[in-house]
C-alpha atoms as a PDB file:
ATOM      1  CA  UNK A   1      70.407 195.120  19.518  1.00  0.00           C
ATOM      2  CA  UNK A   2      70.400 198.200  21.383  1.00  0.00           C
ATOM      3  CA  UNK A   3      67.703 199.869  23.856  1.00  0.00           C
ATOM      4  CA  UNK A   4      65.508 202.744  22.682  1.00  0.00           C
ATOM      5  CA  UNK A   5      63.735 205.475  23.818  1.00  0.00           C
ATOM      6  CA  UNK A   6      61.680 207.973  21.201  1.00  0.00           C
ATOM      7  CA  UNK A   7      60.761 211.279  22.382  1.00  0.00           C
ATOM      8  CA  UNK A   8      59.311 213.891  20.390  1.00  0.00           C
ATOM      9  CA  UNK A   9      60.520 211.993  17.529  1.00  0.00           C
ATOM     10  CA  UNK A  10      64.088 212.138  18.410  1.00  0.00           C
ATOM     11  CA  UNK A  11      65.384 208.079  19.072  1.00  0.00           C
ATOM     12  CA  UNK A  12      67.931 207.773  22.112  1.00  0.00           C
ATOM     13  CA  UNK A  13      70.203 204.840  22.582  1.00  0.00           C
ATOM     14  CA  UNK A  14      69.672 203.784  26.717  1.00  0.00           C
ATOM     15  CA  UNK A  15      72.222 201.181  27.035  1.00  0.00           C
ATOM     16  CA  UNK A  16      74.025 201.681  29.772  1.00  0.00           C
ATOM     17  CA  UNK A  17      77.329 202.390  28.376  1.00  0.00           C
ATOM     18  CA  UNK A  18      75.385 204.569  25.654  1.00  0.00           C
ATOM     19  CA  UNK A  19      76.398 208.031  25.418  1.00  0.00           C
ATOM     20  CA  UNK A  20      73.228 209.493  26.322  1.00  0.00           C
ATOM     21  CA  UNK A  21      73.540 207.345  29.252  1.00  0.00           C
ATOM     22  CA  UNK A  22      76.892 209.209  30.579  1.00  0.00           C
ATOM     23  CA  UNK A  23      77.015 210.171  34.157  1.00  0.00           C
ATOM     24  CA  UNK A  24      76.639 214.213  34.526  1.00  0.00           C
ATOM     25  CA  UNK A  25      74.990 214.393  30.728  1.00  0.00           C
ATOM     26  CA  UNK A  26      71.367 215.891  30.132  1.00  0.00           C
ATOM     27  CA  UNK A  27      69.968 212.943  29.642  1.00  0.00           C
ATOM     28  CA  UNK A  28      71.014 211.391  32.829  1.00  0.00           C
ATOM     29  CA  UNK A  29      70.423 214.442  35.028  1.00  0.00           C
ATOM     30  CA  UNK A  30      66.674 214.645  33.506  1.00  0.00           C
ATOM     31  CA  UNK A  31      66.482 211.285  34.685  1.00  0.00           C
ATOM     32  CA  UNK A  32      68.300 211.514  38.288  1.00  0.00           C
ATOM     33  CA  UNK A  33      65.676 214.676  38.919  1.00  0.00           C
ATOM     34  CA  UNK A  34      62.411 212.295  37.668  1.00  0.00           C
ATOM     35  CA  UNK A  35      64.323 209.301  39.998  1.00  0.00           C
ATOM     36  CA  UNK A  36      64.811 212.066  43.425  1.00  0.00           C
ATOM     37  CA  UNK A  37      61.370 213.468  42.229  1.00  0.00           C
ATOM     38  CA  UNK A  38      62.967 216.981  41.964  1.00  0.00           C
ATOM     39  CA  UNK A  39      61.250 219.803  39.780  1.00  0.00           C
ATOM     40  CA  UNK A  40      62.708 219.952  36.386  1.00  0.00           C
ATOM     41  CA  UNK A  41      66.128 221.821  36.612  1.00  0.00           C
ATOM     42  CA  UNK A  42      67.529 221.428  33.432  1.00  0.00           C
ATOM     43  CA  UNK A  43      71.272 220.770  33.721  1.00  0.00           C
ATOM     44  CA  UNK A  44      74.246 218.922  33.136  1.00  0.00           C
ATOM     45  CA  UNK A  45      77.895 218.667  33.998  1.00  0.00           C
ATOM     46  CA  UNK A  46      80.808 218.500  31.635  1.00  0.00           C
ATOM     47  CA  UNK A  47      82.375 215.692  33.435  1.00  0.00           C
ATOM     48  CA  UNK A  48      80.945 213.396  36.321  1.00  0.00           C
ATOM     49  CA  UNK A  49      78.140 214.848  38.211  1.00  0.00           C
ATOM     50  CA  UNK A  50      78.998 217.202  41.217  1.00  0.00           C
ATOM     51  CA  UNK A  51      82.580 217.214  40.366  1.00  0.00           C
ATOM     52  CA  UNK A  52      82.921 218.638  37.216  1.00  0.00           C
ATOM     53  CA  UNK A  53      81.476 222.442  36.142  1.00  0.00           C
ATOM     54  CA  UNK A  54      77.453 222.282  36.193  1.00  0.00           C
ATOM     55  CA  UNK A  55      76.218 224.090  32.543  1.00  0.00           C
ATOM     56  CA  UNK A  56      72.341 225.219  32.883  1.00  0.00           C
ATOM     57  CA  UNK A  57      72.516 227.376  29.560  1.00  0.00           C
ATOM     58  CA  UNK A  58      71.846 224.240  27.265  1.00  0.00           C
ATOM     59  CA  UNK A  59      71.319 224.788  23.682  1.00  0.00           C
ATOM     60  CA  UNK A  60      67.946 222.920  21.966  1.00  0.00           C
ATOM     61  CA  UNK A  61      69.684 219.725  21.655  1.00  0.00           C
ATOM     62  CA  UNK A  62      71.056 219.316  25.223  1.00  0.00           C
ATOM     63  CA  UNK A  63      67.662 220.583  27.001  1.00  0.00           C
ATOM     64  CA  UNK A  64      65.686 218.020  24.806  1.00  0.00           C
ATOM     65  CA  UNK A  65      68.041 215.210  26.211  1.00  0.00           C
ATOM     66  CA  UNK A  66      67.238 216.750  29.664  1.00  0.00           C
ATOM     67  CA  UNK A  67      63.721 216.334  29.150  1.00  0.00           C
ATOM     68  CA  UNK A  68      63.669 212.999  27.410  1.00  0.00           C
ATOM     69  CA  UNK A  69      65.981 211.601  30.016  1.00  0.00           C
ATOM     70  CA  UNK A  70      62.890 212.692  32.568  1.00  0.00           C
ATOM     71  CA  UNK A  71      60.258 211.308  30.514  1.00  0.00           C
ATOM     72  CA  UNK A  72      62.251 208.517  30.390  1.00  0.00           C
ATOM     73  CA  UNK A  73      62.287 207.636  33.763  1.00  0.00           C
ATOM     74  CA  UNK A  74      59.151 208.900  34.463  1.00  0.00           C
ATOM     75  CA  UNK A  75      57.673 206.064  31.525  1.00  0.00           C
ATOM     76  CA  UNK A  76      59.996 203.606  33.472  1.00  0.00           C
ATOM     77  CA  UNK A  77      58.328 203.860  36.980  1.00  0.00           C
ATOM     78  CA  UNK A  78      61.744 203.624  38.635  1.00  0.00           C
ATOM     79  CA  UNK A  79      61.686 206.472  41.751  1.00  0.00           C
ATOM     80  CA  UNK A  80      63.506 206.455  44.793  1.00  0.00           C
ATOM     81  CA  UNK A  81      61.942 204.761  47.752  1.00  0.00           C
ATOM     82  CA  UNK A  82      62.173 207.430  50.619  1.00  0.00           C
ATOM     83  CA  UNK A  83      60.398 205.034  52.830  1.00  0.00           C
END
């Protein structure tokens, strides 16, 4: 059985090897910038993060993954320690 997450009604799979989960998709940059504790920048990159093009014009679908991947780790609790 697979790991959920529900925001705003839409249901995302969080395995780890789920695609929402990729490294450098919307979901997973909304949830590095919750995890850094950046402002919301809502991003992604085509490929792996910082080596692959960087998109910020997201359509509805890819800026609500941006945002539930935020909320998501925002529910979670799980920030970097900068201590």
């Amino acid at each position: 059985m697979s790991e959920t997450f529900t925001y705003k009604g839409v249901v995302y799979d969080v395995d780890l090897n789920s695609d929402n989960m990729r490294h450098g998709g919307p979901f997973d940059r909304g949830a590095a910038d919750s995890y850094y504790r950046r402002p919301l920048d809502p991003h992604y990159y085509v490929g792996d993060s910082i080596t692959s093009e960087k998109r910020t014009a997201l359509t509805d679908e890819e800026l609500q993954a941006y945002y539930a991947g935020h909320a998501y780790n925002d529910e979670s609790g799980d920030f970097k320690d900068w201590g």
